[in-house]
Structure formats: C-alpha cells, structure tokens
Protein backbone atom coordinates (compact mmCIF):
# COMPACT_ATOMS: atom_id res chain seq x y z
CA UNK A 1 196.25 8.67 144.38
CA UNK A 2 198.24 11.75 143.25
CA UNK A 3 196.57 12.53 139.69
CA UNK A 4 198.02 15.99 138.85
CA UNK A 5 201.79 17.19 140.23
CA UNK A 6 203.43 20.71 139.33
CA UNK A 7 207.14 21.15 139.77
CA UNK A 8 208.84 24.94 140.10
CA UNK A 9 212.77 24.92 140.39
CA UNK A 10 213.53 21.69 141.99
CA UNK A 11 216.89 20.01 140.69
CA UNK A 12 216.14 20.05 136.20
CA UNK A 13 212.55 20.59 136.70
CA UNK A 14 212.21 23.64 136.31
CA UNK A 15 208.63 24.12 135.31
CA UNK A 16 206.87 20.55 135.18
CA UNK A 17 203.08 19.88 135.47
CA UNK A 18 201.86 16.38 134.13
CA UNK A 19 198.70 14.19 134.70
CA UNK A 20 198.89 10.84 136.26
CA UNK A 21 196.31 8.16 135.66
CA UNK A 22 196.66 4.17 137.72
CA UNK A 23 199.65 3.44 135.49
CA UNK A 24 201.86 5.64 133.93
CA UNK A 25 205.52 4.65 132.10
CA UNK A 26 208.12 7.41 131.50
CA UNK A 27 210.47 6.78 128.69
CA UNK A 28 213.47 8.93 128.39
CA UNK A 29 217.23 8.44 127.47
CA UNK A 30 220.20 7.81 130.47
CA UNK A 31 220.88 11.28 131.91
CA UNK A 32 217.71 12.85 131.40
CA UNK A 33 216.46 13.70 134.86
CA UNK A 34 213.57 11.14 134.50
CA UNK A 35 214.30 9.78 138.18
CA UNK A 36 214.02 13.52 139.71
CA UNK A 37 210.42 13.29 138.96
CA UNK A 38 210.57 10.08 141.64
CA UNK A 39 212.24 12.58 144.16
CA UNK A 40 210.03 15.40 143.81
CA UNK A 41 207.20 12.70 144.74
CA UNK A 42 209.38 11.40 147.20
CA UNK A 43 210.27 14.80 148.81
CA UNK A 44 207.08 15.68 148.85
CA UNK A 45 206.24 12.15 150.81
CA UNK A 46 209.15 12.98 153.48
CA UNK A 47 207.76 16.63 153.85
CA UNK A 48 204.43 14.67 155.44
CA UNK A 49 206.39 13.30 157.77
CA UNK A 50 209.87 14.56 158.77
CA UNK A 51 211.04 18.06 159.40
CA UNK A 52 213.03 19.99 156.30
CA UNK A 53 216.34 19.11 157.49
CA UNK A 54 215.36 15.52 157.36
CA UNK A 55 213.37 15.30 153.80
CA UNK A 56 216.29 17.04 152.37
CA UNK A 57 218.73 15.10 153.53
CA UNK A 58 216.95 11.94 152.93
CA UNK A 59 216.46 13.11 149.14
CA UNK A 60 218.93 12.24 146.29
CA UNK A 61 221.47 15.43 145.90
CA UNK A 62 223.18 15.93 142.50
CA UNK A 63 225.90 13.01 143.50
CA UNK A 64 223.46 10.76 143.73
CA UNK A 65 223.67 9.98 147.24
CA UNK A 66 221.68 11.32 150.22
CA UNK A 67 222.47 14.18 153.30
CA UNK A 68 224.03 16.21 150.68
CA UNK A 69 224.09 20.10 150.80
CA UNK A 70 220.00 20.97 150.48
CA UNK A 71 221.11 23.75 147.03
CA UNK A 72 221.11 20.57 145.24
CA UNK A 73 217.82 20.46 145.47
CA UNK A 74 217.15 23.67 144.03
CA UNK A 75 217.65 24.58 140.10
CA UNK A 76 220.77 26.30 139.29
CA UNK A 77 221.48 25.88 143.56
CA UNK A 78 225.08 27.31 143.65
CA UNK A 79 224.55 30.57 141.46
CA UNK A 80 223.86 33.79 144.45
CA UNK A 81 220.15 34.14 143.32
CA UNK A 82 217.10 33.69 144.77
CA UNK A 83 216.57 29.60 145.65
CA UNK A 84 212.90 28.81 145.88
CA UNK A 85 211.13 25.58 145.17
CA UNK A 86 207.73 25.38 144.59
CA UNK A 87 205.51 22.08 144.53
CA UNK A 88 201.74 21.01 144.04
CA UNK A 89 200.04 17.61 144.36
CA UNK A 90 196.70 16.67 143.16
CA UNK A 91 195.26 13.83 145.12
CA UNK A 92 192.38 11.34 145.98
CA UNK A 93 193.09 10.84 149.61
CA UNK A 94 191.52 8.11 152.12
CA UNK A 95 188.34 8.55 153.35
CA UNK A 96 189.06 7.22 157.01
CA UNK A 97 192.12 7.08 158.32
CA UNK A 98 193.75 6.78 162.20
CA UNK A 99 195.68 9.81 163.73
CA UNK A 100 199.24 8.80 165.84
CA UNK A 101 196.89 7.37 168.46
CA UNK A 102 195.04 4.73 166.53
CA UNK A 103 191.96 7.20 166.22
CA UNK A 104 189.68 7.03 163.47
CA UNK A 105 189.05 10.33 161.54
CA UNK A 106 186.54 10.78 158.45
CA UNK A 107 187.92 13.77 155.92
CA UNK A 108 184.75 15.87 154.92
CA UNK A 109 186.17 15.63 151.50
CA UNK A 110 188.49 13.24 149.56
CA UNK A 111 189.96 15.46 146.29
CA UNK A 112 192.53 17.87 147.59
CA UNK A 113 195.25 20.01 146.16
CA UNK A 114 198.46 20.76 148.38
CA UNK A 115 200.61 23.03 147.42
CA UNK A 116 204.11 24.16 149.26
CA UNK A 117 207.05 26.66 148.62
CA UNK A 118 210.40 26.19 150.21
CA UNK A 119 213.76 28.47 150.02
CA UNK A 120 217.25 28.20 151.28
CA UNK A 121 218.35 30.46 154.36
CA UNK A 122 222.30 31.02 153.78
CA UNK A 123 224.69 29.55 156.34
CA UNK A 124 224.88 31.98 159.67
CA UNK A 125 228.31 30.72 160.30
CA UNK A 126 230.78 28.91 158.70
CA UNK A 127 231.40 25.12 158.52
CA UNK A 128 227.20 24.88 157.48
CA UNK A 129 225.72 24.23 154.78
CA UNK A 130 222.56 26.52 154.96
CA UNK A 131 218.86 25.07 155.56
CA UNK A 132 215.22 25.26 154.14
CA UNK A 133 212.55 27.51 155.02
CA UNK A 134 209.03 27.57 154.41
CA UNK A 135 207.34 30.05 152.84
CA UNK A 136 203.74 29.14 152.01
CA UNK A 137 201.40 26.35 152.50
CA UNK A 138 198.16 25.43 151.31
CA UNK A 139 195.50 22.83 151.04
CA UNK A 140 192.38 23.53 148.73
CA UNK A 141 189.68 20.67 148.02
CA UNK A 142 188.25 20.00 144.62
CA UNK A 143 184.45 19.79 144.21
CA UNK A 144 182.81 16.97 143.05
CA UNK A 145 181.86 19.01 140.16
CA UNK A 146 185.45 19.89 139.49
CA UNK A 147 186.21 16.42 139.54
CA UNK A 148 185.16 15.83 135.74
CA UNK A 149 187.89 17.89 134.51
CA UNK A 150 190.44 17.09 136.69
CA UNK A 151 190.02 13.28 136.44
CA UNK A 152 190.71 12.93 132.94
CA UNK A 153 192.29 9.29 132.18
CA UNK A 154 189.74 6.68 131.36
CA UNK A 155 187.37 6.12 134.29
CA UNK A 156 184.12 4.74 135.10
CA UNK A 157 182.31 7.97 136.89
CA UNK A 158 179.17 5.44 138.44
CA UNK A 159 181.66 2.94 139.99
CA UNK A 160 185.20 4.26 140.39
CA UNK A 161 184.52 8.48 140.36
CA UNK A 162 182.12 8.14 142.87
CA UNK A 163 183.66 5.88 145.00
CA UNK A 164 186.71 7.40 145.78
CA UNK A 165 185.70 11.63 145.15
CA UNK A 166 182.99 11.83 148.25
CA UNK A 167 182.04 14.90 150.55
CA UNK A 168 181.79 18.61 150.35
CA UNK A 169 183.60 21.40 151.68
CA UNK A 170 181.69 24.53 152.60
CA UNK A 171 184.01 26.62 153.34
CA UNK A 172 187.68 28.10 152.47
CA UNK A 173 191.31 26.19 152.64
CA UNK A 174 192.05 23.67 155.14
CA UNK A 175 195.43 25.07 155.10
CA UNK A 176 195.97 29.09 154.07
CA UNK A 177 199.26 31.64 153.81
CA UNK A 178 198.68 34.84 155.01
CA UNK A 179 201.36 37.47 154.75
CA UNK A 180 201.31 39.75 157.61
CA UNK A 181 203.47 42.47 158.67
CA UNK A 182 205.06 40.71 161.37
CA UNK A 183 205.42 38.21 158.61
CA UNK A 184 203.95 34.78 157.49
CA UNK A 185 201.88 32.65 158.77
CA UNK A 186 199.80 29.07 158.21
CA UNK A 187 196.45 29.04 159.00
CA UNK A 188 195.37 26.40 160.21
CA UNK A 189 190.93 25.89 159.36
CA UNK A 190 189.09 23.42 160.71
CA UNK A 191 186.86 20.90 158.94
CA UNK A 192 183.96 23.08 159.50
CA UNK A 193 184.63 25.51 157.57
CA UNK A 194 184.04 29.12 158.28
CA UNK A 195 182.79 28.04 162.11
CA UNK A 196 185.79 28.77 164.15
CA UNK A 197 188.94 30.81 164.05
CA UNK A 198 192.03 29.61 162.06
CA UNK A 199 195.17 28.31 164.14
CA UNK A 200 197.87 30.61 162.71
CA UNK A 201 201.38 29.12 163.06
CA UNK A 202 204.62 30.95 162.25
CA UNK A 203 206.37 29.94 158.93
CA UNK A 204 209.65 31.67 159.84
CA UNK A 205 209.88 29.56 163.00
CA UNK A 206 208.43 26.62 161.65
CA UNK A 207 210.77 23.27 161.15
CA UNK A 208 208.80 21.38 159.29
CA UNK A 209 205.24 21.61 157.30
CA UNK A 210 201.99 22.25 159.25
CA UNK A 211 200.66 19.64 156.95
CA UNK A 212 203.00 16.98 159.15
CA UNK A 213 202.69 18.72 162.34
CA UNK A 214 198.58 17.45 162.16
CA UNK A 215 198.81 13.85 163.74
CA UNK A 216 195.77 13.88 165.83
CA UNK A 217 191.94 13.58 164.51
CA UNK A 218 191.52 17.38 165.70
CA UNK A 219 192.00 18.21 161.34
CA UNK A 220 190.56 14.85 159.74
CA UNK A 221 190.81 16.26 156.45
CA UNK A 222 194.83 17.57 156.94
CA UNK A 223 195.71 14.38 158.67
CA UNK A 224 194.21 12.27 155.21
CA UNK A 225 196.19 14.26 152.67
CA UNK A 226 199.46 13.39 155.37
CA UNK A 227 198.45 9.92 155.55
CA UNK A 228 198.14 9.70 151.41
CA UNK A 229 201.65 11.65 151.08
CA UNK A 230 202.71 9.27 153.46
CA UNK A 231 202.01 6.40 151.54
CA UNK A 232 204.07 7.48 148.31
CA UNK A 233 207.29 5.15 147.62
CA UNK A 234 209.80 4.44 145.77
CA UNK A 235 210.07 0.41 145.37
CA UNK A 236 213.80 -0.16 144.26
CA UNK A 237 213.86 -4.01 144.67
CA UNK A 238 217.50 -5.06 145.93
CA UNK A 239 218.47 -8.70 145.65
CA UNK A 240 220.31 -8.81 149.09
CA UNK A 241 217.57 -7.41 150.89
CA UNK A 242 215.06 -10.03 148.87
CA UNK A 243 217.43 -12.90 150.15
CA UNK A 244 217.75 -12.41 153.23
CA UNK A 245 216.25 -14.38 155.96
CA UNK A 246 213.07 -13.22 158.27
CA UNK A 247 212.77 -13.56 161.84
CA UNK A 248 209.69 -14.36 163.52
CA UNK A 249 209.88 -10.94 164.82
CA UNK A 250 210.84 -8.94 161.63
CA UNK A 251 207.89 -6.70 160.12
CA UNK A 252 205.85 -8.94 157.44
CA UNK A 253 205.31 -6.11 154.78
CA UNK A 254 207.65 -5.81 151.95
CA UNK A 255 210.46 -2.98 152.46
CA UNK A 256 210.73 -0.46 149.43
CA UNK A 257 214.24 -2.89 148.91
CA UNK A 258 212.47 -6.59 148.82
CA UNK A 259 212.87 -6.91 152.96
CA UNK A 260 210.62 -9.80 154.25
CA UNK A 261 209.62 -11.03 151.36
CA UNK A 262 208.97 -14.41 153.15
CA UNK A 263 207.46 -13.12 156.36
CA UNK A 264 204.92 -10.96 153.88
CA UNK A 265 203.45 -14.08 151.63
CA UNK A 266 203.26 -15.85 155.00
CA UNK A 267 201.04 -13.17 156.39
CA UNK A 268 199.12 -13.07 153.12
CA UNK A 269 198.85 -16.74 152.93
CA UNK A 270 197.16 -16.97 156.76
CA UNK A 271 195.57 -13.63 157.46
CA UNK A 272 192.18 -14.17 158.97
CA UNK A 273 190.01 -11.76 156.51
CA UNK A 274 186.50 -11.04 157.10
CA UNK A 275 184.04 -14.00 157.67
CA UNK A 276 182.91 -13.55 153.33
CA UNK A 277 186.39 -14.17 152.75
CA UNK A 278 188.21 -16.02 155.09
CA UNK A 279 192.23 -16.99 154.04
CA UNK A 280 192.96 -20.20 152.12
CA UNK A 281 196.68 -20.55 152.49
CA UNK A 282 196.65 -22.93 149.57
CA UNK A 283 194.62 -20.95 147.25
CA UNK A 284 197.08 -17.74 147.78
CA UNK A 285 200.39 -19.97 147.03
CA UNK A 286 198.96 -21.45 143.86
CA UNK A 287 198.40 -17.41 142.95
CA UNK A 288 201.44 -16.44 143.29
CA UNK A 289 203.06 -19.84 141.84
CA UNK A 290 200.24 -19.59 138.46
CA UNK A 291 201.66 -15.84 137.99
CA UNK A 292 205.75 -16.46 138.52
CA UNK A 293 205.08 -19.23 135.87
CA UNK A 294 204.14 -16.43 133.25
CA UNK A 295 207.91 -16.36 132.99
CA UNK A 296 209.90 -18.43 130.80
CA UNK A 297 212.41 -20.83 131.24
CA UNK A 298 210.86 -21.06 135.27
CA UNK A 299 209.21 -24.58 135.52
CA UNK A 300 207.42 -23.52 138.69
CA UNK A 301 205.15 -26.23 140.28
CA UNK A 302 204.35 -24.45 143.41
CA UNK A 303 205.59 -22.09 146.32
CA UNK A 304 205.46 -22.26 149.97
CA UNK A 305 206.49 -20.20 153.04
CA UNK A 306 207.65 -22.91 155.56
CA UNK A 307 208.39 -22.30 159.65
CA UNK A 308 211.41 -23.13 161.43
CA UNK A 309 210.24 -23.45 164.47
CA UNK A 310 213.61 -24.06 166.21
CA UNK A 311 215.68 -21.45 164.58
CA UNK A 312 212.30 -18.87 164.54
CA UNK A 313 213.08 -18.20 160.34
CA UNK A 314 210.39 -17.81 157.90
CA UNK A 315 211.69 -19.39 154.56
CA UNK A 316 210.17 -18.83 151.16
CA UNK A 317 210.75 -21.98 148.59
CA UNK A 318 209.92 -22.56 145.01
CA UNK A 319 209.73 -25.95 143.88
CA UNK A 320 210.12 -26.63 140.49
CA UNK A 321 208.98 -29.08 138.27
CA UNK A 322 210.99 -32.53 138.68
CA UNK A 323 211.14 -32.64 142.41
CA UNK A 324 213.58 -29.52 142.48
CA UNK A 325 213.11 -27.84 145.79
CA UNK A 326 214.87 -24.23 145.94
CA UNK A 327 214.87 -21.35 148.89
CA UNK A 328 214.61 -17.89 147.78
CA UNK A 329 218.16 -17.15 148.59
CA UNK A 330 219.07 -19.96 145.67
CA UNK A 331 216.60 -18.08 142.81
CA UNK A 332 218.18 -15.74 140.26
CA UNK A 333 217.48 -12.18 140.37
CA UNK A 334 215.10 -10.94 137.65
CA UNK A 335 213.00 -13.97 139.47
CA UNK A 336 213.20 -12.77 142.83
CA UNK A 337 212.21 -9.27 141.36
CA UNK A 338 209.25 -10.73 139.57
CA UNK A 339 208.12 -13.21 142.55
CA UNK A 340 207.92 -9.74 144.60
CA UNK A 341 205.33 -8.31 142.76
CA UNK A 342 203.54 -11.13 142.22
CA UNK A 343 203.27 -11.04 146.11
CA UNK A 344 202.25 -7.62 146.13
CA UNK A 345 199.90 -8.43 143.71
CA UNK A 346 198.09 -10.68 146.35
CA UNK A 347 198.15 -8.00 149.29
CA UNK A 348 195.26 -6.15 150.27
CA UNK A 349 196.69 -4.18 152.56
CA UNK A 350 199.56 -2.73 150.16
CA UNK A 351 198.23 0.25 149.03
CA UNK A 352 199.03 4.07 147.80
CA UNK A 353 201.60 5.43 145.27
CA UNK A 354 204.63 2.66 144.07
CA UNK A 355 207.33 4.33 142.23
CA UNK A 356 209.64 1.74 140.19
CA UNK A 357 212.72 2.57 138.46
CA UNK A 358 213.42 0.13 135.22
CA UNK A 359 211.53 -2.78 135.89
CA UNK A 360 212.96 -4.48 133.11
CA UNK A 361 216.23 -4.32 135.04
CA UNK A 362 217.45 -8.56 135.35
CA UNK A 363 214.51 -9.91 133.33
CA UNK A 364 215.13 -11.47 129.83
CA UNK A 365 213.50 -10.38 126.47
CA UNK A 366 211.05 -12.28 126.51
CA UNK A 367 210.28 -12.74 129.98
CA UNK A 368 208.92 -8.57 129.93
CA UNK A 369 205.59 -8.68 128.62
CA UNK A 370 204.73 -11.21 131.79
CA UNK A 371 206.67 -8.62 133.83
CA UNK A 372 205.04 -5.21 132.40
CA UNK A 373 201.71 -6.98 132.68
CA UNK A 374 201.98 -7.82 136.05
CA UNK A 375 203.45 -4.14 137.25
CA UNK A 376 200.04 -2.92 135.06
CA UNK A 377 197.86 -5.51 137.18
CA UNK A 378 199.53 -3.64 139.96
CA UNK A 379 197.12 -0.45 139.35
CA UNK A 380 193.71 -0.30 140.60
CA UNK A 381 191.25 -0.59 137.78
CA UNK A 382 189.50 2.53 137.04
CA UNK A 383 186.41 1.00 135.80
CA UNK A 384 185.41 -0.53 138.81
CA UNK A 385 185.26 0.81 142.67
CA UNK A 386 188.66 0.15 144.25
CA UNK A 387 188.01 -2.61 147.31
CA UNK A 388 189.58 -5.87 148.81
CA UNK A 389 189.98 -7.43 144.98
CA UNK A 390 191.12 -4.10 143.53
CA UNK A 391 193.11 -2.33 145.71
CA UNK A 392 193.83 1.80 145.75
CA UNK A 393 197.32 1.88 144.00
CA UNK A 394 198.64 3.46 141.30
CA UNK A 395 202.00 2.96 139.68
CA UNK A 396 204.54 5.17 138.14
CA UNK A 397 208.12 3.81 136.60
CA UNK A 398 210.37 5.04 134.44
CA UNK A 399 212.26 3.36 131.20
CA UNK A 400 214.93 3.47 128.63
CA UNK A 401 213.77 0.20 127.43
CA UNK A 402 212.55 -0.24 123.71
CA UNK A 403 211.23 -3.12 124.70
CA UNK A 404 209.38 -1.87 127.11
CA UNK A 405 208.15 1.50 125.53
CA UNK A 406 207.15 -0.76 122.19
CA UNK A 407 204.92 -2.90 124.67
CA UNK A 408 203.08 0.24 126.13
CA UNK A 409 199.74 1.30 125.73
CA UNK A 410 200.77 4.91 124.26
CA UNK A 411 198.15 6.63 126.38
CA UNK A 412 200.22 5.43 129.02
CA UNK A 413 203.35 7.16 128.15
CA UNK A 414 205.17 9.85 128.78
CA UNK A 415 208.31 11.39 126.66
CA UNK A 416 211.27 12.61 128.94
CA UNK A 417 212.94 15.28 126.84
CA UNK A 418 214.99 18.09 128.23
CA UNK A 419 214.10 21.10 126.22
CA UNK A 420 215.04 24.63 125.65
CA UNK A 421 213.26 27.11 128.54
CA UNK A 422 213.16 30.98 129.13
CA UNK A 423 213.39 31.16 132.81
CA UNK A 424 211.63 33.99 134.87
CA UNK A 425 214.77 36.27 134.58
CA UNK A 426 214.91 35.79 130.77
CA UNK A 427 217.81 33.80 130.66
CA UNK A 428 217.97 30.62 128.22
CA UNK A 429 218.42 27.32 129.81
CA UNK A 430 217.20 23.83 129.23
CA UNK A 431 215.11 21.81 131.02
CA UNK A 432 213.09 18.46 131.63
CA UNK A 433 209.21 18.28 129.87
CA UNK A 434 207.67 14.94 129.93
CA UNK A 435 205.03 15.05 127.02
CA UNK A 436 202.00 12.79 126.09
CA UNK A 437 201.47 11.12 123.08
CA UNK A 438 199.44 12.69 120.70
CA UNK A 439 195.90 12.09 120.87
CA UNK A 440 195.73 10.16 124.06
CA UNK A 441 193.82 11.81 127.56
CA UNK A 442 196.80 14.00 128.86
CA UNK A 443 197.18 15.70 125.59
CA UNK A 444 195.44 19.05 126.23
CA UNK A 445 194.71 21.73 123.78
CA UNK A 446 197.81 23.65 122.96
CA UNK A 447 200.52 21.25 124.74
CA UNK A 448 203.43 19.74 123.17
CA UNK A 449 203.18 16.01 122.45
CA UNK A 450 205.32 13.56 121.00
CA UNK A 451 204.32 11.63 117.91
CA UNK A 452 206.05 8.09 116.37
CA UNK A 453 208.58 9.86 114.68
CA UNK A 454 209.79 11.19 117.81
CA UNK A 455 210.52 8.04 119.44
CA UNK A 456 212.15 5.95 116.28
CA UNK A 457 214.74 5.24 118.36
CA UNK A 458 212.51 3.13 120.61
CA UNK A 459 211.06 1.48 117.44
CA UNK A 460 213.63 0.35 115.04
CA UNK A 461 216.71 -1.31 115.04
CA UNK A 462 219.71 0.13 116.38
CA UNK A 463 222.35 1.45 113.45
CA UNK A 464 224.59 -1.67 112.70
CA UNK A 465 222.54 -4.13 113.94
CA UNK A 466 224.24 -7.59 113.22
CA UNK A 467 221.18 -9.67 113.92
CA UNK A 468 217.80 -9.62 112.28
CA UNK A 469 214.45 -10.99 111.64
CA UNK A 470 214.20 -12.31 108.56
CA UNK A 471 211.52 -9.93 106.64
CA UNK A 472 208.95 -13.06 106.37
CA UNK A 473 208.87 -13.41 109.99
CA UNK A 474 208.48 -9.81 111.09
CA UNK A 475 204.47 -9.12 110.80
C-alpha cells in the first residue's frame, strides 16, 4: 500500500508530495499532468524490476508513447542544466513473500520508506540518446510508533493498523548512500541490523536499482518493498483485449488491458480454497451477475464461463433476461469495463496498488454511481484487518468528470491544479499541486486546499446549458 509519495523534477511535477488513503480520486481539467502522477508510480514499479534503460523506456515520454528519449522524463529535460529526478514512496509492504526461487522470506518490519535519485549521463557519441544514472538509494523503516502520524486517513488502529504495521527494526537503513572519494556507493544492511558488514555496490556502475537486484531471501525486508513496488499497476481496460478469446493455456489473471477475462472468473469460480471455504462455482457467478445488474438498462439473469472442450476456449456469457444468451465478445463496452471489475471484485488473489484512468470512460449517466461504487468496493476497508474477504488493495484514478467528482466523498479528493512555482535556481515556472479539500485528513496545517468555490465548474451547469431540471425537481 503506498500511503505517502514525493515527486522532485520528474516530467510537470516538479515538487509533489501527497497522502494516499484505500481510495483516492484526482479531479483535474484535460492537459493538466494528472496522468504523470500514474507514471511516477509506475516508474517507480518498473525501477523494482527492470534495469533504467528499460523503466524509462517503458514509461510514457512527452508524446505520449513509450521508448522515447529518457530527458522527457525529467522537468525542463532539453534545457543544458543539471537533470536529476528524485522520488520517495511510503509503503505498507507484505509480510511474507517468495524470492525468484519460490522461497519464503518474513520482512522484520512492514512500514518502509524508499527513496531514489536518478540523472541523465549525456550521449558519449552521436546517434544516442543519453541514459540514466543512479545516484542515491535508500530504504528507511517507520516505527510502529511513527505509524500514528504517518497513517492519517480514517483507520481502525486495533484491527487494520495493527494488522498490516508489524515488526521492529533495530538498527540503521536496509539500504544506505555513502559518498566516498572513489565515489558512491549502496550499502547494502542486512535484516539484522548493526550485526554484519554492509554489501557496498557501485552506483556509477550500477544498471539498475539495488532495490531490484535483491531477488533471493538473503534481504527479506528489501525483497518485500520490491515485491510491493512490483505489484503497482496501471489498469487501462481495452475492449479488444476484454473480447478476445482464452486458451486453455493462456494465464487466468486479468492483464492491466482486460486479457483473460474469461479464463480469470473461471479460475475464481473453481479454485479449491482452504477447507473453511471451499469454492462454490454457483455462488461466485450469481456475485458477479447480482453486481453487473447494478447497471441500468442490463437485464442480467446470470453469467457463466463455459468449456470448449474441442476447440480448448474458455468463453464468458451473459444471459439476459428473456432467454437472451450473449458471449462477451457480443456485450457493449462500458459493460465489459464494468463486468471486469466486478470480477476483480471476487478475486482474492488480486492484490496491491490499481491505478485507473477515467473510469467513467463508456458508462452512461446514470449507470456511474453503480460504477464508482464498485471501483470504491475495490479498496480494502480500513476498519477491519485486510484478509480473504477484504483484500490488500488500494485504488487511485483520476477524473475530469463532474459527475464523478459531485459523487465523491470530498475527503477522497484531490484538486489537480498547475500552479505558479519558484524553482531551486529562482526562476518562475508553473507546475502540478494536487490539493485536499479543506477540512478532510490530508489537509495539514499550513497546506493549500481547495474549497467549493474552487471547483464550481464541477458543480453547476455548464454556461449555455440548453437542458434543465425544472427548479421543483432539483432538491
């Protein structure tokens, strides 16, 4: 769960640092830079994983499309100045995870904070584009103690604070920069603390983060935080991708686009479970066919994954009231998008950070309370201990939506602006700021918030409207 991320220089985010509780809804105008938030997260999520080449070129560039030049990913990345990025991630991380192996490995401690700084070595020749470098690294836990101030979004402490913030750390950083003369290095500390001497690792020659080059149960505590960065995505449901067809031998997990979104229910509907709670195929289908009926104009009398045994195809159909019998391929798109979630809804095993971009994109008026409540039901409930019937995930998506921003809880929100900033050379540029509303958990002493007269737009009628409600039916 990443509760707390700090952006320095990366694309318009110049200096961001915002809270995130279980569910969070950014609301900003077209153009803003709200999505760059999603990259930093996702960058951040490839920098687990892949070496620096890779996570930049996997990122968004300033076209829009990816394996661009990596100075779009810096702020102001063309002007001959000094390019550094600088990012920090608060996060509840897994208690027990596997290492590349299939290992188990317990982290001594569960609340970290991972921080990384990245510049831009020039070409060496020409006909390159230049690369990344890294230039610091650290991981830092949180004390239990800590934890009350840096939880701050409504929370049980007995059932949910307690449950997922557990161990100690006696010592220093898991992960350290130390500047030396023959330059920098990592250091690499061991889960027991002070016991033992660091493994220092070049920065200059590294290719990648020391925090992704952990993959064996040698660092538990490393190998969490990679395996909770890991597990931070960007779900950008495509309509192709949720129509087409599963092989027996396809993955049954949803892709980020909608991939398998047959061969996933299927593995939902008949997973074994533990002996208190054994599968009941039935039971799951009728789920998933009670929520999709939340929307209207969708007379939905059940739903059913059915095997071809002869042509080895998984195929998802809907069957409507009055005998109507439809395959997934033949449902409209705002449906497929909603019948998605409702299956992620009903898996256990989907877990971690989901990043959604306009989930009001293809659904009708008033079709997006049912679909803003179900992306909420998505988020583990923070007044109960997160477990098979309320999983670890928390959701972020972003908005332009009235609609949507009017059906928000406003403690929920946060205001993309892009506002005036003195940068560290004095200069006068502009830049994104998400702010809270006023009066709700993330609104700290002394930060800018946004009150109701700063969203109007959101709230009234757009200039020239030629349809109304008549004033004796508007409440």
């Amino acid at each position: 769960m990443l509760t707390r991320l700090e952006v320095q220089g990366f694309k318009n985010l110049l200096d961001v640092g915002v809270e995130f509780g279980p569910f969070t809804c950014i609301a900003g105008a077209n153009g803003m830079g709200k999505s760059n938030i999603f990259d930093a997260i996702e960058f951040l999520s490839y920098l687990a994983t892949d070496s620096l080449v890779e996570a930049s070129q996997r990122v968004r560039g300033s076209s829009g499309l990816r394996g661009g030049d990596p100075r779009d990913l810096f702020w102001d990345g063309y002007r001959d100045h000094q390019h550094r990025i600088k990012l920090a991630a608060e996060m509840i991380v897994p208690a027990e995870v596997e290492d590349d192996l299939g290992t188990p490995a317990e982290a001594s401690t569960t609340f970290l904070r991972y921080e990384v700084t990245l510049g831009f070595e020039p070409p060496a020749k020409e006909g390159s584009i230049g690369r990344l470098s890294l230039l610091g690294e650290e991981l830092r836990h949180i004390t239990r103690g800590e934890a009350v101030r840096h939880l701050r979004f409504p929370h049980s402490a007995a059932r949910f604070r307690n449950a997922v913030v557990r161990g100690e750390r006696r010592g220093g950083p898991f992960l350290s920069t130390e500047h030396r003369e023959t330059g920098t290095v990592i250091n690499v500390h061991g889960d027991g603390g002070s016991r033992g001497k660091p493994q220092p690792r070049a920065a200059a020659r590294a290719g990648r983060t020391v925090l992704s080059s952990v993959t064996t149960n040698d660092y538990p505590t490393i190998l969490a935080a990679r395996r909770e960065m890991q597990g931070w995505r960007r779900l950008a449901l495509e309509p192709s991708a949720l129509r087409a067809p599963d092989g027996f031998s396809d993955a049954r997990s949803l892709g980020a686009d909608g991939r398998h979104l047959a061969a996933s229910l299927y593995r939902i509907a008949n997973e074994s479970g533990s002996d208190d709670h054994k599968s009941d195929p039935d039971a799951v289908y009728a789920r998933v066919a009670g929520r999709l009926s939340d929307l209207v104009g969708v007379g939905v009398e059940g739903i059913v994954v059915e095997l071809d045994q002869v042509r080895e195809v998984f195929t998802l159909f809907l069957e409507e009231r009055g005998s109507l019998r439809l395959p997934a391929r033949a449902l409209s798109e705002g449906t497929l998008r909603f019948l998605a979630l409702c299956v992620l809804l009903e898996d256990p095993n989907f877990t971690g950070l989901i990043c959604m971009e306009e989930p009001e994109n293809g659904i009708h008026p008033a079709n997006l309370p049912a679909m803003l409540e179900l992306v909420r039901d998505l988020a583990v409930d923070p007044s109960d201990a997160p477990g098979p019937t309320n999983p670890f995930r928390q959701v972020i998506v972003n908005t332009h939506s009235p609609w949507v921003v009017q059906l928000c809880n406003p403690a929920d929100l946060l205001l993309a602006e892009v506002r005036p900033h003195v940068g560290a050379n004095g200069r006068h540029t502009r830049s994104l700021s998400l702010l809270p509303f006023t009066g709700t958990w993330r609104a700290a002493g002394g930060q800018s918030t946004f009150s109701m007269a700063d969203v109007v737009a959101y709230l009234a009628a757009p200039p020239n409207a030629q349809l109304k409600l008549p004033l004796d039916l508007i409440e």
